[in-house]
C-alpha atoms as a PDB file:
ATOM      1  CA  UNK A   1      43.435  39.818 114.410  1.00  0.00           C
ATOM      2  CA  UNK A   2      43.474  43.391 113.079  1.00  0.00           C
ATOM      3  CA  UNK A   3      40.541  44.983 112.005  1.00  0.00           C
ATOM      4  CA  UNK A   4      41.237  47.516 108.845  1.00  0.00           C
ATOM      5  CA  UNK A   5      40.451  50.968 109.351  1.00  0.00           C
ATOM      6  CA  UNK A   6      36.453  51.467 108.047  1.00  0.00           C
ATOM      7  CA  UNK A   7      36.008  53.516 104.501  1.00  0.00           C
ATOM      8  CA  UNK A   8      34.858  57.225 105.026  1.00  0.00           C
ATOM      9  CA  UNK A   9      31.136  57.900 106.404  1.00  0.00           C
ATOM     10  CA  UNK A  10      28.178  58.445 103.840  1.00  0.00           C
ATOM     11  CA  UNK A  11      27.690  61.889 103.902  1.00  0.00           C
ATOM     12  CA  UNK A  12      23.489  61.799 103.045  1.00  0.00           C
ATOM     13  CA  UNK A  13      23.650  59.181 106.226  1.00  0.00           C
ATOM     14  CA  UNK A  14      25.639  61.171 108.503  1.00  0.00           C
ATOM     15  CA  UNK A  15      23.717  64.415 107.518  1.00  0.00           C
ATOM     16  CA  UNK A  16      20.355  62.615 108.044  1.00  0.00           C
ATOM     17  CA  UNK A  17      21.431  61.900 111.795  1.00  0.00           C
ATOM     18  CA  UNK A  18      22.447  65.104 112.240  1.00  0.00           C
ATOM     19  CA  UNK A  19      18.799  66.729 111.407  1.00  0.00           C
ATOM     20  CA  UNK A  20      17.031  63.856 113.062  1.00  0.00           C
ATOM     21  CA  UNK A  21      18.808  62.375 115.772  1.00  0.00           C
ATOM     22  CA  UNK A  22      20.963  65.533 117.849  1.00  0.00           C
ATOM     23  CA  UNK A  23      19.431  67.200 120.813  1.00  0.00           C
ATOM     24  CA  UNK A  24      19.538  70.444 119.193  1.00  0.00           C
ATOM     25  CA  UNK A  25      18.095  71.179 115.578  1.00  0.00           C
ATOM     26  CA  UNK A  26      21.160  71.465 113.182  1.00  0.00           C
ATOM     27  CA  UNK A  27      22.142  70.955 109.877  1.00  0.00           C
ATOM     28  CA  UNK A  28      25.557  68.944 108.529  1.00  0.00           C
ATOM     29  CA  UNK A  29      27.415  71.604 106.481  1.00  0.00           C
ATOM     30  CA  UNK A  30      30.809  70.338 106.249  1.00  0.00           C
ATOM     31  CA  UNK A  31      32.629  66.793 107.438  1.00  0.00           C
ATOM     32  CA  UNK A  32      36.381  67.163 107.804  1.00  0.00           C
ATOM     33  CA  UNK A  33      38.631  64.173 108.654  1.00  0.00           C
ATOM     34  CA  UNK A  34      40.852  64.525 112.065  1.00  0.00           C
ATOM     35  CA  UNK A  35      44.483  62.720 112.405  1.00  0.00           C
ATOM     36  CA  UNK A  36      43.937  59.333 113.542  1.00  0.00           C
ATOM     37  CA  UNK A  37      46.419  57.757 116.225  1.00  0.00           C
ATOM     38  CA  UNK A  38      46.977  54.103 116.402  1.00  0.00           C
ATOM     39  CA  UNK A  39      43.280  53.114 116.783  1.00  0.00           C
ATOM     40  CA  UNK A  40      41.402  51.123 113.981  1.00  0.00           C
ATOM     41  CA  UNK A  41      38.400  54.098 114.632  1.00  0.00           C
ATOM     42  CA  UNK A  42      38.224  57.247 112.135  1.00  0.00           C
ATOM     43  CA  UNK A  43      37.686  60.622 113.475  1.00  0.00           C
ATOM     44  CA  UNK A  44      35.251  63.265 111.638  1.00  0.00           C
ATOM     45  CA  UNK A  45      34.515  66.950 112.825  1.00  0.00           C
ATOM     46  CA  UNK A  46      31.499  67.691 111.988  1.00  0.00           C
ATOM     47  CA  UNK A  47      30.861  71.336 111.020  1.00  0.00           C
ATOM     48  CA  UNK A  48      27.621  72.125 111.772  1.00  0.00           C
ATOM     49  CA  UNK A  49      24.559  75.316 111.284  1.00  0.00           C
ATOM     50  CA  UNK A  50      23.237  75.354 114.743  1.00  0.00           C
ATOM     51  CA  UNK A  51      24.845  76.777 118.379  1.00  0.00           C
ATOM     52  CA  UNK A  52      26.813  73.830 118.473  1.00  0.00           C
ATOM     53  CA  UNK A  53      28.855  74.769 115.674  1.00  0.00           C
ATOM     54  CA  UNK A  54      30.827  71.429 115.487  1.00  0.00           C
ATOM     55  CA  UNK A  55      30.667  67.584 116.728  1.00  0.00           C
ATOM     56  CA  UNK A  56      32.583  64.649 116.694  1.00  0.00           C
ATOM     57  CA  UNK A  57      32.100  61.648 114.676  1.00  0.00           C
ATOM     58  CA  UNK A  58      33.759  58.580 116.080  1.00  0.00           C
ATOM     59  CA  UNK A  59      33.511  55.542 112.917  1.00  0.00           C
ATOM     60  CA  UNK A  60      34.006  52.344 114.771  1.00  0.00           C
ATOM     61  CA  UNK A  61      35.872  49.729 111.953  1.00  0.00           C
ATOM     62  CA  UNK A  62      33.311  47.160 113.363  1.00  0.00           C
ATOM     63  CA  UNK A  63      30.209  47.923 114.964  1.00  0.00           C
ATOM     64  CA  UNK A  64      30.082  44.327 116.367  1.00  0.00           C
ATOM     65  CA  UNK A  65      33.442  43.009 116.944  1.00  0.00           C
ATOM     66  CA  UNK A  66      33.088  43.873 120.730  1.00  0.00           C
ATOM     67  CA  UNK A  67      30.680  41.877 121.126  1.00  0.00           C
ATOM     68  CA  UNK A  68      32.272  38.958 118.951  1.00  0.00           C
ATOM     69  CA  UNK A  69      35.257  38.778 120.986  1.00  0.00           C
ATOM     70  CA  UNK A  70      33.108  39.016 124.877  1.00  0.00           C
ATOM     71  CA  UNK A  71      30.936  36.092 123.377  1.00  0.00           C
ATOM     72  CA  UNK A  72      33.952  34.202 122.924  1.00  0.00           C
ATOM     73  CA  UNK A  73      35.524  34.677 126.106  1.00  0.00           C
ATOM     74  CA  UNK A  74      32.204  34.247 128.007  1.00  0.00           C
ATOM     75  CA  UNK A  75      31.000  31.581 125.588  1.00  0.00           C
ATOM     76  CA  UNK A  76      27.651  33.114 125.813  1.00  0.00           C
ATOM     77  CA  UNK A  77      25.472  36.226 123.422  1.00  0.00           C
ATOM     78  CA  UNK A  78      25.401  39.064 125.220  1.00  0.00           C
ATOM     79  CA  UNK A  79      24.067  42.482 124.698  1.00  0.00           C
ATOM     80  CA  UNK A  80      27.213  44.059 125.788  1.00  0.00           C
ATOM     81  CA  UNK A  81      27.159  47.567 125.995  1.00  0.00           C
ATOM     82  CA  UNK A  82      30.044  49.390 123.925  1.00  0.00           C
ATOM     83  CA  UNK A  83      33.036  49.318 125.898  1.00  0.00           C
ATOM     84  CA  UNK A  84      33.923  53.411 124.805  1.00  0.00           C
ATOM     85  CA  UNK A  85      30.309  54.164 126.263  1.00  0.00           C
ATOM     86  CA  UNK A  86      30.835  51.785 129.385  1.00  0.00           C
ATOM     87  CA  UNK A  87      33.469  53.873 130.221  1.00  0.00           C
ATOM     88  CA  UNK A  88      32.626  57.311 129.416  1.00  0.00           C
ATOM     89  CA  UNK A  89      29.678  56.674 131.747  1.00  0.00           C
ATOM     90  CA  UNK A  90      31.612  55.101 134.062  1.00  0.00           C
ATOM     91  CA  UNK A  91      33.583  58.561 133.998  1.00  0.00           C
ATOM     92  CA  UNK A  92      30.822  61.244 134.203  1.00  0.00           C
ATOM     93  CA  UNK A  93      29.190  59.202 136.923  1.00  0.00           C
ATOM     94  CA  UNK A  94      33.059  60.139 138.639  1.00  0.00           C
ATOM     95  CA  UNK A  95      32.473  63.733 137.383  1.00  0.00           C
ATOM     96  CA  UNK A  96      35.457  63.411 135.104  1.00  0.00           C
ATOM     97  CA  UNK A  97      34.557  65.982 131.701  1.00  0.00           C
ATOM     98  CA  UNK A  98      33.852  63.807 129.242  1.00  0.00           C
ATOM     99  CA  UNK A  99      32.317  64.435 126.189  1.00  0.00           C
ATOM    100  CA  UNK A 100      28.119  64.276 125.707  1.00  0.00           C
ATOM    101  CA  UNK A 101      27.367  61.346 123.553  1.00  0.00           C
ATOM    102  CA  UNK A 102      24.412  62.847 121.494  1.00  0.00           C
ATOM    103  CA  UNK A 103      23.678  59.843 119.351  1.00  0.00           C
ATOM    104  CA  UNK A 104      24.906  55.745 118.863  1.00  0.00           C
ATOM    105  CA  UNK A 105      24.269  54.444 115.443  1.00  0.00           C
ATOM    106  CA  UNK A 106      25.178  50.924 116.686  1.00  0.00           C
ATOM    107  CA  UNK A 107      23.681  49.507 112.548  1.00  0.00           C
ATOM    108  CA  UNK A 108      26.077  52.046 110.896  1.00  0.00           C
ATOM    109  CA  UNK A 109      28.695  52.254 113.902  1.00  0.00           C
ATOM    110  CA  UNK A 110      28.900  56.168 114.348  1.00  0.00           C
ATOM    111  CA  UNK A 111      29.117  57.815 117.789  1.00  0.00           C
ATOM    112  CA  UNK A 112      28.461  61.466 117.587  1.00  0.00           C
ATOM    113  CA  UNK A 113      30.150  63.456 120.539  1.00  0.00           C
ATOM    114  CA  UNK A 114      30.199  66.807 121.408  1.00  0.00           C
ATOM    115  CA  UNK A 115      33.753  67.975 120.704  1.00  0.00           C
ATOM    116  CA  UNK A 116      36.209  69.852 122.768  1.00  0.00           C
ATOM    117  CA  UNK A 117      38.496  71.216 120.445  1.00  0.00           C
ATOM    118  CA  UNK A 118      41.929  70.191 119.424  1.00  0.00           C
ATOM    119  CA  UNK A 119      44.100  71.652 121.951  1.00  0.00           C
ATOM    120  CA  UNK A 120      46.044  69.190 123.912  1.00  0.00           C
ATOM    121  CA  UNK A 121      47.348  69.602 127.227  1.00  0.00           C
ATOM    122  CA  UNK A 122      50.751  69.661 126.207  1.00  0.00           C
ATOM    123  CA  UNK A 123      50.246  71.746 123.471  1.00  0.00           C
ATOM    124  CA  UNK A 124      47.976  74.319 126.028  1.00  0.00           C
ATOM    125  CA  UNK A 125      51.278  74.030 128.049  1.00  0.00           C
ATOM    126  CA  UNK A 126      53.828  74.463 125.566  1.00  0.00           C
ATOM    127  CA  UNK A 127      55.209  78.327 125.721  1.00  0.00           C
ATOM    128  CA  UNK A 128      53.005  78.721 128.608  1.00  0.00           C
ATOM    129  CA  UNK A 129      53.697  80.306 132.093  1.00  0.00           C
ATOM    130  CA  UNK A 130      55.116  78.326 134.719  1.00  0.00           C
ATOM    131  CA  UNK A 131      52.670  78.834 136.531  1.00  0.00           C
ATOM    132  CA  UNK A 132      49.413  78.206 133.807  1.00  0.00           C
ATOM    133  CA  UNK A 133      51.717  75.077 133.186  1.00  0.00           C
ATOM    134  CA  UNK A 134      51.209  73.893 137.030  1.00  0.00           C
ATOM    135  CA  UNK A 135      47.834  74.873 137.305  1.00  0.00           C
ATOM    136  CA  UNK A 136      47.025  72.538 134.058  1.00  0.00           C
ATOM    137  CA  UNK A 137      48.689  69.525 135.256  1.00  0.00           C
ATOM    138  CA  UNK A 138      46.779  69.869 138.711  1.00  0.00           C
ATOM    139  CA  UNK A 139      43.390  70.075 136.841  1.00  0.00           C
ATOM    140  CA  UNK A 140      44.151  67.036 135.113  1.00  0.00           C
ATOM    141  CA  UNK A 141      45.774  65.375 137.943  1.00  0.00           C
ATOM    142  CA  UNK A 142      42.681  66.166 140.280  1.00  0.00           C
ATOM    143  CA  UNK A 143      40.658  64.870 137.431  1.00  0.00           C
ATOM    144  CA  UNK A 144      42.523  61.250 137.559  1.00  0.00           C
ATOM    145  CA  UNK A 145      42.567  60.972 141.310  1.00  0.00           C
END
């Protein structure tokens, strides 16, 4: 079953959790949509007045269908924790970077994350030195192992 892709994020909601909800006082200035991949999720960079100048907005297409589909293969309700935060906690506990997860709106389905840019690896490696090139790829392989 494929989930549609969710409709864009209410701006007074989004801006509300940004004054209220974020670690550090901020205001929502600006929400710009990011290329999506192949993921039913929508991607938002949050442009922001504060020292964090921007954060991620991750729109789930269904806050609950997680927890839908582990009900059905464990017949029982569950209070399942989000598989994305399972996992990113899973990886900072392995001191893997990760991104901080300021604030879950499980009722709206928003995950606000601190963002690290839009340079990929290949694209950090393309024209790069040979040797910035090998140092890159042992970072990340480090990171993995």
């Amino acid at each position: 079953m494929t989930t549609a892709a969710p409709s864009a994020p209410d701006f007074t909601l989004i801006a509300d959790v940004v004054r209220t909800r974020l670690p550090f006082p901020a205001d929502l200035l600006k929400i710009t949509p990011l290329a999506g991949d192949a993921s039913n999720r929508r991607y938002y960079r949050l442009n922001l007045s504060s020292s964090a100048p921007s954060v991620i907005l991750m729109q789930l297409a269904s806050p609950e269908a997680f927890k839908q589909s582990e009900e059905a293969v464990s017949g029982a309700v569950t209070t399942a924790e989000l598989p994305f935060i399972n996992i990113l906690n899973h990886l900072a506990k392995a001191d893997v970077a990760v991104p901080t997860l300021y604030h879950y709106d499980q009722d709206a389905g928003l995950l606000f994350l601190q963002d690290f840019g839009d340079v990929t690896l290949a694209e950090a490696c393309t024209n790069a030195p040979t040797e910035t090139v090998k140092s890159h790829y042992r970072q990340a392989i480090e990171m993995l192992v």
